[in-house]
Protein backbone atom coordinates (compact mmCIF):
# COMPACT_ATOMS: atom_id res chain seq x y z
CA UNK A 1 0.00 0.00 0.00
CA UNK A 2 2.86 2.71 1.09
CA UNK A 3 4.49 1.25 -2.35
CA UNK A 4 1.14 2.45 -4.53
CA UNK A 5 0.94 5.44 -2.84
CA UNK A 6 4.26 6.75 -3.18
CA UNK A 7 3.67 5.78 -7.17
CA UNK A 8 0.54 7.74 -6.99
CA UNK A 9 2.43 10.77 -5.90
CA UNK A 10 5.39 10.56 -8.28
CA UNK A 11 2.76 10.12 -11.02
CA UNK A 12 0.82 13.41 -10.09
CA UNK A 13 3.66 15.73 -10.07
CA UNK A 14 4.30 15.11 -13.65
CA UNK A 15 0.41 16.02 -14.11
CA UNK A 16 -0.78 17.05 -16.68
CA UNK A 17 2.04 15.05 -18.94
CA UNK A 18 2.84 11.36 -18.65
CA UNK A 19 5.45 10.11 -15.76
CA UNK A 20 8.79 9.33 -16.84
CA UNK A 21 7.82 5.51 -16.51
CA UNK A 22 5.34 5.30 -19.15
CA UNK A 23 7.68 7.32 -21.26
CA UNK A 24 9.94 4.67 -21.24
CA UNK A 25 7.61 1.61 -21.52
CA UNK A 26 5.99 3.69 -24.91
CA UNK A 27 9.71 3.86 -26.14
CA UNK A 28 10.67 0.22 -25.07
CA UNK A 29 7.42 -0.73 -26.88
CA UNK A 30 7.93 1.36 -30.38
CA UNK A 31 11.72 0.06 -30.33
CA UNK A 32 10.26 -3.38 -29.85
CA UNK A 33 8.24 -2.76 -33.01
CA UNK A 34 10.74 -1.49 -34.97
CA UNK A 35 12.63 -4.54 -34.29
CA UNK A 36 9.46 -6.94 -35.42
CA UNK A 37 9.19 -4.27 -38.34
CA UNK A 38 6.49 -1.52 -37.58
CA UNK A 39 7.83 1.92 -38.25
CA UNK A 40 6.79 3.28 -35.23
CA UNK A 41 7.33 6.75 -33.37
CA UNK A 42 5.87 7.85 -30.28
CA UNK A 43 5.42 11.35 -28.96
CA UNK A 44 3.89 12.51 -25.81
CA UNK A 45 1.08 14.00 -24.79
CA UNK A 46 0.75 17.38 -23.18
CA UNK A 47 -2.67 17.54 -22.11
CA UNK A 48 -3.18 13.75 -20.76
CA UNK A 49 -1.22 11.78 -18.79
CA UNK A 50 -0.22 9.68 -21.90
CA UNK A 51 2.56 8.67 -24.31
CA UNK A 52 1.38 7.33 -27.94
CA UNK A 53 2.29 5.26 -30.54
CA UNK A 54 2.28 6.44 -33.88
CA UNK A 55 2.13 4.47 -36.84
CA UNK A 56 2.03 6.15 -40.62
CA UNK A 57 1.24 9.47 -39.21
CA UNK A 58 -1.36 7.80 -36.94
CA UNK A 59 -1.89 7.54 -33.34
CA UNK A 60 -2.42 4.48 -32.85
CA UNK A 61 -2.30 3.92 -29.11
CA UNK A 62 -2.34 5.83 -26.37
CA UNK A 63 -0.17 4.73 -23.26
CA UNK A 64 -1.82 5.88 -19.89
CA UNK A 65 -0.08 5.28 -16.44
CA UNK A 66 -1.95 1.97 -15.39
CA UNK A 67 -0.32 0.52 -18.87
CA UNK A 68 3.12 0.92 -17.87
CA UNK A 69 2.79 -2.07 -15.46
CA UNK A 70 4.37 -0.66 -12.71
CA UNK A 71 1.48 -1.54 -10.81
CA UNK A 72 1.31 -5.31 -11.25
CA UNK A 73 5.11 -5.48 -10.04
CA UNK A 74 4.23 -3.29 -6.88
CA UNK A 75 2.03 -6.74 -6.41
CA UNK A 76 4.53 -9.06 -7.56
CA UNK A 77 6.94 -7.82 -5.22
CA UNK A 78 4.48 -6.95 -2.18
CA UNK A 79 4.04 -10.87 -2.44
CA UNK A 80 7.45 -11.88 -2.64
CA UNK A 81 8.03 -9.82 0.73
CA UNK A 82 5.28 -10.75 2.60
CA UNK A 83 5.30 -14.29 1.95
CA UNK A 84 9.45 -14.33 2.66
CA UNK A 85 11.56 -15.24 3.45
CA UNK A 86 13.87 -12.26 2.83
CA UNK A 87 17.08 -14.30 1.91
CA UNK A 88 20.25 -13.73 -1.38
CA UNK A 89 17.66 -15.90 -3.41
CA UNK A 90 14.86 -13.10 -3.32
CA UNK A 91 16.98 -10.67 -4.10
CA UNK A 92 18.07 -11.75 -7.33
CA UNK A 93 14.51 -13.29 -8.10
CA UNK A 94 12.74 -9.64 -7.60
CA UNK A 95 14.66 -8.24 -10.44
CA UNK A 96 14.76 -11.40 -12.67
CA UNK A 97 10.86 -11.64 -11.77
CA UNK A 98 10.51 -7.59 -12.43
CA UNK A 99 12.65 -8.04 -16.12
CA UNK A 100 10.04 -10.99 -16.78
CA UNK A 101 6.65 -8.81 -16.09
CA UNK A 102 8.14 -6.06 -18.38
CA UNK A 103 8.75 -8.07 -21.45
CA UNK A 104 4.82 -9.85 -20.96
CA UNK A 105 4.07 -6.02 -20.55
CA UNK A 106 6.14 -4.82 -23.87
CA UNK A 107 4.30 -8.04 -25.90
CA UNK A 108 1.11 -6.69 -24.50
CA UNK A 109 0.87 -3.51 -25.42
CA UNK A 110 2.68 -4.74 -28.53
CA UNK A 111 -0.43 -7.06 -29.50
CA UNK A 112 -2.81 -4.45 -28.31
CA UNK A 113 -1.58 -2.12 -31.32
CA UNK A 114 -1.53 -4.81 -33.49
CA UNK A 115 -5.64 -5.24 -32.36
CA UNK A 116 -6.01 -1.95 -32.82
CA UNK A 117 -5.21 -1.81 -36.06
CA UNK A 118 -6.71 -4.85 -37.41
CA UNK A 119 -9.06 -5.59 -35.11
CA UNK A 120 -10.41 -2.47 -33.34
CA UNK A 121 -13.60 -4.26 -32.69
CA UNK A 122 -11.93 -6.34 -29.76
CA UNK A 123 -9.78 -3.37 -28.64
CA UNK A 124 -11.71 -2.96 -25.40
CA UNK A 125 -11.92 -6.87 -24.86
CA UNK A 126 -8.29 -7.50 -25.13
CA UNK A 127 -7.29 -4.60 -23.16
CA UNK A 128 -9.46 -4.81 -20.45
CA UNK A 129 -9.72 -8.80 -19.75
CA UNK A 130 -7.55 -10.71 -21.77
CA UNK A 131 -4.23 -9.01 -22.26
CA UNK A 132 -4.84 -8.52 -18.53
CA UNK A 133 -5.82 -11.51 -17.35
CA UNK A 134 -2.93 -13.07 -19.17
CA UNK A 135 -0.19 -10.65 -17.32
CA UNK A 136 -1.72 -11.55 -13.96
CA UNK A 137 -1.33 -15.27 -14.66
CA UNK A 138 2.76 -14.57 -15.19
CA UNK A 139 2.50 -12.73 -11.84
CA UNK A 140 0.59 -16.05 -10.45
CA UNK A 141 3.15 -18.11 -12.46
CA UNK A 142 6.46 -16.52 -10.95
CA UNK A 143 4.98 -16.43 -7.66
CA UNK A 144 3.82 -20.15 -7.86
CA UNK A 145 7.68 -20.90 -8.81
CA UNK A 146 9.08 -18.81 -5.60
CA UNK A 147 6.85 -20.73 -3.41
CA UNK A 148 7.52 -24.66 -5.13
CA UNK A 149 10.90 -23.62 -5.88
CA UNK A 150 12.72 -21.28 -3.46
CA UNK A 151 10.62 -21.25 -0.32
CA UNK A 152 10.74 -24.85 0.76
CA UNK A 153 10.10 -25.00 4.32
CA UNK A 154 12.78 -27.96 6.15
CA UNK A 155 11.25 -30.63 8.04
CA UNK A 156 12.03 -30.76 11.40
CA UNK A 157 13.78 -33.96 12.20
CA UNK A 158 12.31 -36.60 14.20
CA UNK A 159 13.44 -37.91 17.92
């Protein structure tokens, strides 16, 4: 909770513009196209609290704060914290877990311009539930593997 509000405020004081986070995730994201070879730009708002993609002289996509996925990896690592322990292991699985949620993040937003070009019909579908839905389940998935995996409890030996 003190993690989301803190967020909260750094993401006001760049009101009304977008924070430097979902700068970066729109640039991450356009360079990411480039690479699968969509001529994208981006460009920010100055009005709104977004960054956009651009694609032939089109914005395509707008990139809002809740996008950036900053807030599904306050979760992941609330999680990881809370559910311990706090040992060398966590602290290399945070950022390996953290590098994991951005890339899912980068493909979504990724295959959310790709739906809305092609198939604008399902934009609010695929935004709002599945794309969603689908970067929760990583969250589930890496926390599933630091519980199986890295949290095993000793047993206690018997007299």
């Amino acid at each position: 909770m003190v993690a989301n509000l803190i967020y909260g405020a750094f993401v006001t004081a760049y009101s009304p513009g977008p924070d430097p986070v979902t700068k970066e995730v729109t640039v991450h994201t356009s360079v990411a196209l480039q690479l699968c070879g969509w001529p994208t730009t981006f460009q920010d708002n100055k009005t709104k609290p977004t960054s956009e993609l651009i694609f032939e002289n089109s914005r395509i996509l707008a990139i809002y704060e809740g996008c950036n996925g900053v807030n599904v990896m306050i979760i992941f690592v609330a999680f990881l914290i809370a559910f311990g322990p706090i040992t060398k292991t966590l602290w290399w699985f945070i950022p390996v877990g953290l590098l994991i949620l951005h890339l899912m993040n980068l493909i979504r937003i990724s295959l959310l311009f790709w739906v809305a070009i092609y198939l604008p019909d399902f934009m609010y579908f695929t935004h709002k539930y599945l794309f969603t839905a689908i970067l929760y389940v990583g969250v589930f998935l890496l926390w599933v593997v630091w519980v199986k995996k890295f949290t095993k409890v000793k047993p206690e030996p018997t007299r």
